[in-house]
PDB file of N, CA and C in Angstrom:
ATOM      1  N   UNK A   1     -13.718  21.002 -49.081  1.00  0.00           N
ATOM      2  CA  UNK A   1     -12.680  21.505 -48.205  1.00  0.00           C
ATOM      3  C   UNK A   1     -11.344  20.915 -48.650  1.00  0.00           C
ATOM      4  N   UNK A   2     -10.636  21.832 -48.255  1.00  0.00           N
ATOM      5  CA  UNK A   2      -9.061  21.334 -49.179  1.00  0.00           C
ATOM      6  C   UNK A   2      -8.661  20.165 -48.020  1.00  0.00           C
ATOM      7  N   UNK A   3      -7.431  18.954 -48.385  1.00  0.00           N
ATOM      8  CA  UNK A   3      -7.040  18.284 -48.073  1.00  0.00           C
ATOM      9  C   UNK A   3      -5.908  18.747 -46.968  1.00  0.00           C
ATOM     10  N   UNK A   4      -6.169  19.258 -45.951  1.00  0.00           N
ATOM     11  CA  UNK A   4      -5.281  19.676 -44.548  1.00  0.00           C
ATOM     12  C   UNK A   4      -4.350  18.453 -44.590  1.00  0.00           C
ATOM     13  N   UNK A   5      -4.986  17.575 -44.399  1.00  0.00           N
ATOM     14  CA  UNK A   5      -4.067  16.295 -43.641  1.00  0.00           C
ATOM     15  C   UNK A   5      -2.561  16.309 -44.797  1.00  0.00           C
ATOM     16  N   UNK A   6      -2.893  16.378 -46.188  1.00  0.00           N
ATOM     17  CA  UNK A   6      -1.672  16.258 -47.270  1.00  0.00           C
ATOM     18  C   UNK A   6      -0.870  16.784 -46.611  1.00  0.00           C
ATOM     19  N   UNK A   7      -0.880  18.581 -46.071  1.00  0.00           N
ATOM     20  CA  UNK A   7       0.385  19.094 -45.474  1.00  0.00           C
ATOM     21  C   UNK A   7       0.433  19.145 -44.616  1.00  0.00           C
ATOM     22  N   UNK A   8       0.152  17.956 -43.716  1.00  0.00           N
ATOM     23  CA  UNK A   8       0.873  17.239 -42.312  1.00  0.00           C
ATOM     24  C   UNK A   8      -0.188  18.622 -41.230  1.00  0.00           C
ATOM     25  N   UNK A   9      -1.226  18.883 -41.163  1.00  0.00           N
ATOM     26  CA  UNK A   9      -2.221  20.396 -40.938  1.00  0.00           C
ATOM     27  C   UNK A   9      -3.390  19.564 -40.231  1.00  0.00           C
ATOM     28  N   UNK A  10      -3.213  20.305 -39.126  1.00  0.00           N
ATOM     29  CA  UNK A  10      -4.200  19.770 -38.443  1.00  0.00           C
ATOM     30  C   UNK A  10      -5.488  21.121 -38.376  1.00  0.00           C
ATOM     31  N   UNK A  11      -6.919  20.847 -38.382  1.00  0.00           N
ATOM     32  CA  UNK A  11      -8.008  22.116 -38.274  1.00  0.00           C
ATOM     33  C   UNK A  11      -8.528  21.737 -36.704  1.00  0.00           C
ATOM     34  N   UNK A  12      -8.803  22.407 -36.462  1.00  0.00           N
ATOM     35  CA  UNK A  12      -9.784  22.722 -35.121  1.00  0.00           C
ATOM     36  C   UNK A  12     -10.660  24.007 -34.761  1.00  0.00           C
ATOM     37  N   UNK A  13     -12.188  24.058 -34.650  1.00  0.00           N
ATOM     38  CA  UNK A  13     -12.723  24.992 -34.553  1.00  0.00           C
ATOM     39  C   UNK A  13     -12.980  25.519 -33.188  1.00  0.00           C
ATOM     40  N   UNK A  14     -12.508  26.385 -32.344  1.00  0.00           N
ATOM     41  CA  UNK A  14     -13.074  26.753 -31.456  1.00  0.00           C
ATOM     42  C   UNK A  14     -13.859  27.981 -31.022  1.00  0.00           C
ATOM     43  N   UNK A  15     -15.079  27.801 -30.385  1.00  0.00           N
ATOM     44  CA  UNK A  15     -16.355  28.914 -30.533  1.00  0.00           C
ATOM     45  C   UNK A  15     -16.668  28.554 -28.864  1.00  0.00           C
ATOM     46  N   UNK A  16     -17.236  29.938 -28.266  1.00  0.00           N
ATOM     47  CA  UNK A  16     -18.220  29.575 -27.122  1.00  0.00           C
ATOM     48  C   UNK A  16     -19.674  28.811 -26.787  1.00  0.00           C
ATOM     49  N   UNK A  17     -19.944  28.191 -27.956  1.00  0.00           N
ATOM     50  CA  UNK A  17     -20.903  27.722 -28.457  1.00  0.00           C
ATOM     51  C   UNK A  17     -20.831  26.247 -27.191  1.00  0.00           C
ATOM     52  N   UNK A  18     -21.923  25.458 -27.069  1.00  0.00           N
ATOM     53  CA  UNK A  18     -21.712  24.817 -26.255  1.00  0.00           C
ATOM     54  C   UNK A  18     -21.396  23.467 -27.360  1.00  0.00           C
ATOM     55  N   UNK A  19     -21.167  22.389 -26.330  1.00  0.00           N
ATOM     56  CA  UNK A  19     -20.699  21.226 -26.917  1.00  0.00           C
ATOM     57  C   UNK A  19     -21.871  20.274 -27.534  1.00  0.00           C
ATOM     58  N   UNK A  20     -23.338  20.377 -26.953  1.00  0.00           N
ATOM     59  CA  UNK A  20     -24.185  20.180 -28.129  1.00  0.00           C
ATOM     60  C   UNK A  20     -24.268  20.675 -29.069  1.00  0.00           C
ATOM     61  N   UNK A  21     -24.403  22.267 -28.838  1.00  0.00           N
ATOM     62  CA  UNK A  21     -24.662  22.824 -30.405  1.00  0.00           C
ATOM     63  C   UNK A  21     -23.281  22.820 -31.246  1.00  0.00           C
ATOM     64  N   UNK A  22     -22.454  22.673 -30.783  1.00  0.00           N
ATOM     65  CA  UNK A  22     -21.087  21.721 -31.954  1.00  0.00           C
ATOM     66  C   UNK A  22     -21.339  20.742 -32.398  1.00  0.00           C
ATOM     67  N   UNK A  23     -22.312  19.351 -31.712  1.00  0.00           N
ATOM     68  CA  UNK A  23     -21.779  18.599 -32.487  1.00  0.00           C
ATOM     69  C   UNK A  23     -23.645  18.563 -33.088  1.00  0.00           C
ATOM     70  N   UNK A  24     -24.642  19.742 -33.058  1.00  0.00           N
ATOM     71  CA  UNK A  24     -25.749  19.946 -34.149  1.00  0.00           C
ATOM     72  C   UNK A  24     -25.063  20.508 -35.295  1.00  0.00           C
ATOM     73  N   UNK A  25     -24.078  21.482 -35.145  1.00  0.00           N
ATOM     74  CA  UNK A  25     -23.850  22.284 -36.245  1.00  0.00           C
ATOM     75  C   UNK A  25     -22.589  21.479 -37.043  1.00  0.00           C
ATOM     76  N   UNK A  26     -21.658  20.364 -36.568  1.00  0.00           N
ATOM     77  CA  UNK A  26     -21.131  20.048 -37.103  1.00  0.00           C
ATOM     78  C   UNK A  26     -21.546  18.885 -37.699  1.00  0.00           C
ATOM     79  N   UNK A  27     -22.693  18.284 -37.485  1.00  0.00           N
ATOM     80  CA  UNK A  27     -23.473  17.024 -38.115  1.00  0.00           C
ATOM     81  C   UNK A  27     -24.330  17.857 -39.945  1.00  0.00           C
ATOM     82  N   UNK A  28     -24.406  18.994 -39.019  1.00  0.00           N
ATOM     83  CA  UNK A  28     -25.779  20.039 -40.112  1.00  0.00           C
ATOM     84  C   UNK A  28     -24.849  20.082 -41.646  1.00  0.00           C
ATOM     85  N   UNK A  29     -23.527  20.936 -41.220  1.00  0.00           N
ATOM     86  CA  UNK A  29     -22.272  21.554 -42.293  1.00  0.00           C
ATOM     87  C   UNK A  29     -21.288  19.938 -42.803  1.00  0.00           C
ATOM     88  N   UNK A  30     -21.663  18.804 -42.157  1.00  0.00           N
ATOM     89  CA  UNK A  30     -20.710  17.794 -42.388  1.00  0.00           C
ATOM     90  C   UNK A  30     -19.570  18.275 -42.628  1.00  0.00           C
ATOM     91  N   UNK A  31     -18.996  18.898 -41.006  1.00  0.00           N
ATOM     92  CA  UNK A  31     -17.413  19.000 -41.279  1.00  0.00           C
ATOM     93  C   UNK A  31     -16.498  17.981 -40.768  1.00  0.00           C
ATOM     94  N   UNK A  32     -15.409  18.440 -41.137  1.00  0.00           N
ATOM     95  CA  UNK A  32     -14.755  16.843 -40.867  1.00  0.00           C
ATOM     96  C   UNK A  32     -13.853  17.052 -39.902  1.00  0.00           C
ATOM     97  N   UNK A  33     -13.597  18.251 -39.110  1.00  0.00           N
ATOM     98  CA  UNK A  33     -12.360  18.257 -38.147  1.00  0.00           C
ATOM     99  C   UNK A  33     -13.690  18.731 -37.013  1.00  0.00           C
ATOM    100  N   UNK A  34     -12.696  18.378 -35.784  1.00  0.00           N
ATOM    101  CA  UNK A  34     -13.156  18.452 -34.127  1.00  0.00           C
ATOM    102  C   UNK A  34     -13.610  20.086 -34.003  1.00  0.00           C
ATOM    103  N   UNK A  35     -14.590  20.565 -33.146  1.00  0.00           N
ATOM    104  CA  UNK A  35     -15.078  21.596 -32.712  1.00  0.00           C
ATOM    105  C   UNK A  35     -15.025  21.398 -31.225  1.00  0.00           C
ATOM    106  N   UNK A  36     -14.223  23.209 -30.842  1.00  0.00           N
ATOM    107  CA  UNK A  36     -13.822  23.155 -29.523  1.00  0.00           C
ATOM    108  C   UNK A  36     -14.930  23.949 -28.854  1.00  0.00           C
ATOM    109  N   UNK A  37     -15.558  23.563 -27.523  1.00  0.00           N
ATOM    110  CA  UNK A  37     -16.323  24.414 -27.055  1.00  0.00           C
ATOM    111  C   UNK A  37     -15.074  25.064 -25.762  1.00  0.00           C
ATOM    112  N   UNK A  38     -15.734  26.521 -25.998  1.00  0.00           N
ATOM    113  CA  UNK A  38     -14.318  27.625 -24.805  1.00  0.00           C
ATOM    114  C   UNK A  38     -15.423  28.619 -24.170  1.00  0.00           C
ATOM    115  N   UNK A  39     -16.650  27.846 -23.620  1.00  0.00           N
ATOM    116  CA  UNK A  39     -17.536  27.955 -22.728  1.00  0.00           C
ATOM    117  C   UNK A  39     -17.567  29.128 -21.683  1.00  0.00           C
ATOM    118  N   UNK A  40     -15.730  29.258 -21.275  1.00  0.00           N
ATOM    119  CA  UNK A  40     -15.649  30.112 -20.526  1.00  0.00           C
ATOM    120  C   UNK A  40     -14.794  31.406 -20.802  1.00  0.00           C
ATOM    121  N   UNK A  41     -14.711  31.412 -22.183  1.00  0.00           N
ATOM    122  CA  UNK A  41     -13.687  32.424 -22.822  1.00  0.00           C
ATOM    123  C   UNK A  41     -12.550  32.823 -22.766  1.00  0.00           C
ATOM    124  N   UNK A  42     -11.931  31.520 -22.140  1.00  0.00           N
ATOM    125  CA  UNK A  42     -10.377  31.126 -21.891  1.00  0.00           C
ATOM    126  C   UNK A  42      -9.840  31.456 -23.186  1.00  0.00           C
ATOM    127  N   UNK A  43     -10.021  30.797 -24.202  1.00  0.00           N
ATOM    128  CA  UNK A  43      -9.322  30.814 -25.527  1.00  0.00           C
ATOM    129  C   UNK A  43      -9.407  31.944 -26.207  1.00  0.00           C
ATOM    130  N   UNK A  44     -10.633  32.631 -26.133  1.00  0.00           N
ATOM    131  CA  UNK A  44     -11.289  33.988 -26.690  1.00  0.00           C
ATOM    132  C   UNK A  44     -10.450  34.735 -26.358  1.00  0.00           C
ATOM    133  N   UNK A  45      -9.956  35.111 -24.857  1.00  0.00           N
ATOM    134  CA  UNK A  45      -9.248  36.173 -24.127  1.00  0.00           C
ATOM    135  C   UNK A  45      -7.656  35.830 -24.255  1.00  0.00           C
ATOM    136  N   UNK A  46      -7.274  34.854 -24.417  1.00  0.00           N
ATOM    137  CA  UNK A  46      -6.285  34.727 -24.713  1.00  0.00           C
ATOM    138  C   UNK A  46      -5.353  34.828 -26.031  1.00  0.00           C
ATOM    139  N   UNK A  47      -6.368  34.791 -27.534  1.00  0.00           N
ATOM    140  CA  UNK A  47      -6.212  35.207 -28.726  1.00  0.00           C
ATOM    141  C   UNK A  47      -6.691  36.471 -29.281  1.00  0.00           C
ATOM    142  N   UNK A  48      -7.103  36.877 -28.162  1.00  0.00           N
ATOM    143  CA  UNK A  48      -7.388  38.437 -28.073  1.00  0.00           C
ATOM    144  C   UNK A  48      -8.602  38.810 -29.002  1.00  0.00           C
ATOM    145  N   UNK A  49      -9.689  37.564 -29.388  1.00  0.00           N
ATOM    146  CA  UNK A  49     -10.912  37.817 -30.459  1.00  0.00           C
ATOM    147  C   UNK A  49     -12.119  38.132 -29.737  1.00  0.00           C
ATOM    148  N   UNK A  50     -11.832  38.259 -28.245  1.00  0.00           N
ATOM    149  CA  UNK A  50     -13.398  39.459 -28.084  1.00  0.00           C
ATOM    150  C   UNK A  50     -13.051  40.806 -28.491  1.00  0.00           C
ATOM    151  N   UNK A  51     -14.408  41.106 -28.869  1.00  0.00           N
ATOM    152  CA  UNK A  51     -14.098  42.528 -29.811  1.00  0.00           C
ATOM    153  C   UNK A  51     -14.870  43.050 -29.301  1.00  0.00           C
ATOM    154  N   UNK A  52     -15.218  44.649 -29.139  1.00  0.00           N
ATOM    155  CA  UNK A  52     -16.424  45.175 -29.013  1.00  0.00           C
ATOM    156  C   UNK A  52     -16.946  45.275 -30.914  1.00  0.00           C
ATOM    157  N   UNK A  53     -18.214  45.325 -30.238  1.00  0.00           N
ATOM    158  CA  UNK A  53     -19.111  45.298 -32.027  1.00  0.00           C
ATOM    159  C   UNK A  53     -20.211  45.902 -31.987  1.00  0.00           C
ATOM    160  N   UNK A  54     -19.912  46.239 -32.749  1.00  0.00           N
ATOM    161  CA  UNK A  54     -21.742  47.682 -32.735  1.00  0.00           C
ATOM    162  C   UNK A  54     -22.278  47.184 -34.061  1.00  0.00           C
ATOM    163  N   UNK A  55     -23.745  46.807 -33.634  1.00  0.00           N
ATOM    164  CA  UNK A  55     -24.651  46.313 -34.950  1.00  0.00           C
ATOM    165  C   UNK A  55     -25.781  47.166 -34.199  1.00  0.00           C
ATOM    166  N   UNK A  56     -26.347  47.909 -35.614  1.00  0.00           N
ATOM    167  CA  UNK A  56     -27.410  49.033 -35.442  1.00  0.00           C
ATOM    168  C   UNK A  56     -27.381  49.752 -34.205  1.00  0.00           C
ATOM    169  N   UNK A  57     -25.944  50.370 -34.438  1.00  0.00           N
ATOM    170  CA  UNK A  57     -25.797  51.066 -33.325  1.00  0.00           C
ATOM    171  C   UNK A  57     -25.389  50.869 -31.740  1.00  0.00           C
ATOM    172  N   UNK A  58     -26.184  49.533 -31.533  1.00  0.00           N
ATOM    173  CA  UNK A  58     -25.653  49.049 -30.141  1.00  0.00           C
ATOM    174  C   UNK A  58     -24.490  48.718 -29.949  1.00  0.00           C
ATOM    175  N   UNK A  59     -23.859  48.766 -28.921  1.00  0.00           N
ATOM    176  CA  UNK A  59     -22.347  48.054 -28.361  1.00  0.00           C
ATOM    177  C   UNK A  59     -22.310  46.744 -27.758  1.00  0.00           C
ATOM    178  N   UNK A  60     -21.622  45.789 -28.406  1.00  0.00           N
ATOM    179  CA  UNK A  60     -21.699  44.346 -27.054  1.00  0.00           C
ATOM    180  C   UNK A  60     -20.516  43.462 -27.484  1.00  0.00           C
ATOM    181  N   UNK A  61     -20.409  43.533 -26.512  1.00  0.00           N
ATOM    182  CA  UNK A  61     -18.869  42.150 -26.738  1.00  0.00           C
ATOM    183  C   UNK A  61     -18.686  41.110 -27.692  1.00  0.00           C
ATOM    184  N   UNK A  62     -17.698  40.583 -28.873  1.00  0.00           N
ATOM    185  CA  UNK A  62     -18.430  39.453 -29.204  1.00  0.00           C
ATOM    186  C   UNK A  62     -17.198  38.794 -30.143  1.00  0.00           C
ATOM    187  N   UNK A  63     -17.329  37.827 -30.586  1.00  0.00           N
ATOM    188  CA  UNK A  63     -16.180  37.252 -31.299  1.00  0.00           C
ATOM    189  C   UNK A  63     -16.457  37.522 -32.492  1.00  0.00           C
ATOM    190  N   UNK A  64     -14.941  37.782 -32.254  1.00  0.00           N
ATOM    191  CA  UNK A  64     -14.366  38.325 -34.197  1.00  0.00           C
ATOM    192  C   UNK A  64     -13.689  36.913 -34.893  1.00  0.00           C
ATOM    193  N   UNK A  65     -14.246  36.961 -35.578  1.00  0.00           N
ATOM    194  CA  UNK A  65     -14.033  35.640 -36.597  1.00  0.00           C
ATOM    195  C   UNK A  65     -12.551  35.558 -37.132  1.00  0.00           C
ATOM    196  N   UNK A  66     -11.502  34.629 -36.665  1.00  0.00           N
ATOM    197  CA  UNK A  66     -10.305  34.863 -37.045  1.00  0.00           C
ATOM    198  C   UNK A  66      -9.768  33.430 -36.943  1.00  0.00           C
ATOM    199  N   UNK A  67      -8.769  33.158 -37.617  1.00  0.00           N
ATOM    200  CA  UNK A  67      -7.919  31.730 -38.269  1.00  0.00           C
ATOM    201  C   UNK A  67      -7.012  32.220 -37.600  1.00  0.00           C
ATOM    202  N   UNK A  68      -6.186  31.392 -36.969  1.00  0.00           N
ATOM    203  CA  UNK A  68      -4.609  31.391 -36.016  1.00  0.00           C
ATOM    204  C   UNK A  68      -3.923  30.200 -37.093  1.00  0.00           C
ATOM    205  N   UNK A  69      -2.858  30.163 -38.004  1.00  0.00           N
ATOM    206  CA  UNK A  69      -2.346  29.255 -38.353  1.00  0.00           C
ATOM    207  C   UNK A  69      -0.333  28.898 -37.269  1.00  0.00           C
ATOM    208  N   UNK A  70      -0.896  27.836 -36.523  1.00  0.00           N
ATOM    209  CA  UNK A  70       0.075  27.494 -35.483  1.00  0.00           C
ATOM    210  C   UNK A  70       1.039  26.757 -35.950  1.00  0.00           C
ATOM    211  N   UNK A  71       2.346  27.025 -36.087  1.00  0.00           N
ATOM    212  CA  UNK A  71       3.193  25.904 -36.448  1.00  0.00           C
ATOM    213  C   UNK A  71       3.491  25.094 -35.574  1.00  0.00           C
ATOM    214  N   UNK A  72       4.530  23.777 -36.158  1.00  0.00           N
ATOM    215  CA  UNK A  72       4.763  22.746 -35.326  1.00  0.00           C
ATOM    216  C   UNK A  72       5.637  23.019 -33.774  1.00  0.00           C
ATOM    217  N   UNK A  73       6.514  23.927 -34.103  1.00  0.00           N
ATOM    218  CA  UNK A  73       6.668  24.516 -32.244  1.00  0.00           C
ATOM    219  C   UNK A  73       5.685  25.453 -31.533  1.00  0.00           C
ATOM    220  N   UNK A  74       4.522  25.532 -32.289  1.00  0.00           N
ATOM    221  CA  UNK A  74       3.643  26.636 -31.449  1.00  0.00           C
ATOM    222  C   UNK A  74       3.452  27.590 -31.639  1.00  0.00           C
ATOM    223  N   UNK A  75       4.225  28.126 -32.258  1.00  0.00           N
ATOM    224  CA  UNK A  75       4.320  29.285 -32.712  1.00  0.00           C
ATOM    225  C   UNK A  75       3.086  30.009 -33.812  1.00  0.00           C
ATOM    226  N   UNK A  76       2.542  31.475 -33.489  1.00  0.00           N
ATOM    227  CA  UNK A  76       1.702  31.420 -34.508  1.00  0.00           C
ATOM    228  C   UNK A  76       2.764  31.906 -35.847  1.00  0.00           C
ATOM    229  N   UNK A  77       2.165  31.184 -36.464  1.00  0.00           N
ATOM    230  CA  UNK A  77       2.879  31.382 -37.849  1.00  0.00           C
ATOM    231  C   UNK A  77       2.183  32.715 -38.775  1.00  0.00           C
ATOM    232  N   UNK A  78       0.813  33.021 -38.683  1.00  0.00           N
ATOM    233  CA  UNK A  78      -0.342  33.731 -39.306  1.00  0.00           C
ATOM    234  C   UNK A  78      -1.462  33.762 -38.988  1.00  0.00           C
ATOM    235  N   UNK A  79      -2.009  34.804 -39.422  1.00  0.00           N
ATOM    236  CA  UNK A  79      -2.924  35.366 -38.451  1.00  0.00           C
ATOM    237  C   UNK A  79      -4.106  35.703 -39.634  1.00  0.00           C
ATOM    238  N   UNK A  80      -5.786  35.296 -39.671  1.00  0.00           N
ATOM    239  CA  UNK A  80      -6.422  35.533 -40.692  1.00  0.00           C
ATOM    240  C   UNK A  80      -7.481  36.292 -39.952  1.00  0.00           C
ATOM    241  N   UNK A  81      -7.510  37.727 -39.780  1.00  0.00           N
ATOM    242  CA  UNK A  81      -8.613  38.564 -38.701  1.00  0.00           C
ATOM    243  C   UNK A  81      -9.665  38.758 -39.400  1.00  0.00           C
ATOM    244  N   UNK A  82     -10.797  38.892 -39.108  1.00  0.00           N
ATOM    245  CA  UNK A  82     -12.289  39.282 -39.654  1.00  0.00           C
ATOM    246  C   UNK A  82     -12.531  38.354 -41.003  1.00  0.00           C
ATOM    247  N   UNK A  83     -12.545  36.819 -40.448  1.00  0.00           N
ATOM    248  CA  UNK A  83     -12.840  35.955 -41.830  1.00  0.00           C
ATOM    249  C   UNK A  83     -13.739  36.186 -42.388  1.00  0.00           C
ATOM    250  N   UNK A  84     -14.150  36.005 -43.298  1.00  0.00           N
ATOM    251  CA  UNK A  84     -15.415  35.844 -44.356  1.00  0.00           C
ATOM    252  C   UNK A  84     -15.269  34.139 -44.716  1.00  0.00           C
ATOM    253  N   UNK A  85     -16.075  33.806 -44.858  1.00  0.00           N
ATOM    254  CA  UNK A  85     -16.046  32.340 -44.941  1.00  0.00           C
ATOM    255  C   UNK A  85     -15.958  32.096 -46.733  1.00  0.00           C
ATOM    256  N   UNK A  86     -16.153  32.263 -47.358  1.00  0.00           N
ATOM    257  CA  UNK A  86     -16.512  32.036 -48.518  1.00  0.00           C
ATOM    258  C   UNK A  86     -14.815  32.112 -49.196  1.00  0.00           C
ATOM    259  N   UNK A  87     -14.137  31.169 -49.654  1.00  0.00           N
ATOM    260  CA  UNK A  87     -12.956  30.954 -50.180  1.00  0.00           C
ATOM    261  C   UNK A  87     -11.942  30.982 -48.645  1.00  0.00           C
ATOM    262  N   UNK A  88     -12.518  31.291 -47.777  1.00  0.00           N
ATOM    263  CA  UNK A  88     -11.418  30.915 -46.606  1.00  0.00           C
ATOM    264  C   UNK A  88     -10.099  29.903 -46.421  1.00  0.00           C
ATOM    265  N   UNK A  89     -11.099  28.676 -46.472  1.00  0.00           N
ATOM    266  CA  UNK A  89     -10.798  27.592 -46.521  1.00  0.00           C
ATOM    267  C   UNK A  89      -9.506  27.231 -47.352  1.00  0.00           C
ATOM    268  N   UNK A  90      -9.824  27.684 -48.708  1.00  0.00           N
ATOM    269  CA  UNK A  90      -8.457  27.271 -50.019  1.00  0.00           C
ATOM    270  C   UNK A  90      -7.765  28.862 -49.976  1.00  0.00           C
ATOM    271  N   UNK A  91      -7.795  29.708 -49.036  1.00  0.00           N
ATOM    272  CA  UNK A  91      -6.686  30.788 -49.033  1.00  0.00           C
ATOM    273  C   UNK A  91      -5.532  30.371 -47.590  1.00  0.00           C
ATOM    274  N   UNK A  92      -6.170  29.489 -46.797  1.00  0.00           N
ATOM    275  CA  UNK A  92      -5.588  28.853 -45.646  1.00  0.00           C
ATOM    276  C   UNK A  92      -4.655  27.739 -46.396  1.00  0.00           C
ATOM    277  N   UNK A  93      -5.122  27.149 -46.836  1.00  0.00           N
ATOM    278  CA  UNK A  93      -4.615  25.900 -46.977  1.00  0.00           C
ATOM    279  C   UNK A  93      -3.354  26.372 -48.365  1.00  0.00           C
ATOM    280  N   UNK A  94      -3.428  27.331 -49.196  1.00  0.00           N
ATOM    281  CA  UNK A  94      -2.279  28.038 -50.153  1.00  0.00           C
ATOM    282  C   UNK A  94      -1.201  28.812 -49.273  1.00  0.00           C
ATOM    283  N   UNK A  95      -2.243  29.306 -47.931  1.00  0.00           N
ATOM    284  CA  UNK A  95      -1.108  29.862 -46.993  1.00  0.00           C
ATOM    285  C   UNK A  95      -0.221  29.009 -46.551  1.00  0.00           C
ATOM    286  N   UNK A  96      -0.612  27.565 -45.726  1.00  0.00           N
ATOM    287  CA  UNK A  96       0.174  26.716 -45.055  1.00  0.00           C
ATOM    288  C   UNK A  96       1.208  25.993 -46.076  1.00  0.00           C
ATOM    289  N   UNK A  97       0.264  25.603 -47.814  1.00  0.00           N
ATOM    290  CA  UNK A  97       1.473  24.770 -48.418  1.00  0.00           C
ATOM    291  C   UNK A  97       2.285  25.159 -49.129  1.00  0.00           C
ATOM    292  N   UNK A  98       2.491  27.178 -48.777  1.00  0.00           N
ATOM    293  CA  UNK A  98       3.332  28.149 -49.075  1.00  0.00           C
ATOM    294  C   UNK A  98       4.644  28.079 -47.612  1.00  0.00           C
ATOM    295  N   UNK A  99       4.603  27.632 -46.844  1.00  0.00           N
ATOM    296  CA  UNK A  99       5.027  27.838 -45.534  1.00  0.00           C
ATOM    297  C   UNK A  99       6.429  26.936 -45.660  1.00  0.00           C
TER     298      UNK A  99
END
């Protein structure tokens, strides 16, 4: 994982996932930044990542995988919708030490 902290970058993951299975899955992946549990879909509804999603046809509510890069007044700076994980990580971190 690229070096966040160099450009002053803070990570935080937040999922509805509960706060055990954060800190199983973050022991499993040895990641190194905090995982937020949003239990009640405060954060979800407010970044607007419930989605409807149809897999084999069915319909059901569900989170869309997306990076918010926040600057230092708050502001979102960029927006990464329908991640794929695989090179994520070092296209974030070229985004922020482009910024």
């Amino acid at each position: 994982m690229p070096d966040f902290a160099r450009l002053n970058a803070m990570v935080l993951g937040v999922s509805k996932d509960s706060i055990a299975s954060h800190s199983r899955f973050q022991k499993k992946l040895g990641l190194p930044f905090p995982l937020l549990s949003d239990a009640d879909s405060d954060v979800c509804e407010r970044y607007n990542v419930r989605k409807k999603k149809t897999l084999f046809g069915r319909e059901s509510m569900g989170i869309e995988r997306t990076t918010f890069v926040i600057d230092e007044t708050g502001r979102i700076a960029h927006v990464f919708p329908k991640v794929k994980v695989k090179g994520h990580a070092k296209e974030v971190f070229e985004t922020i030490a482009g910024m």
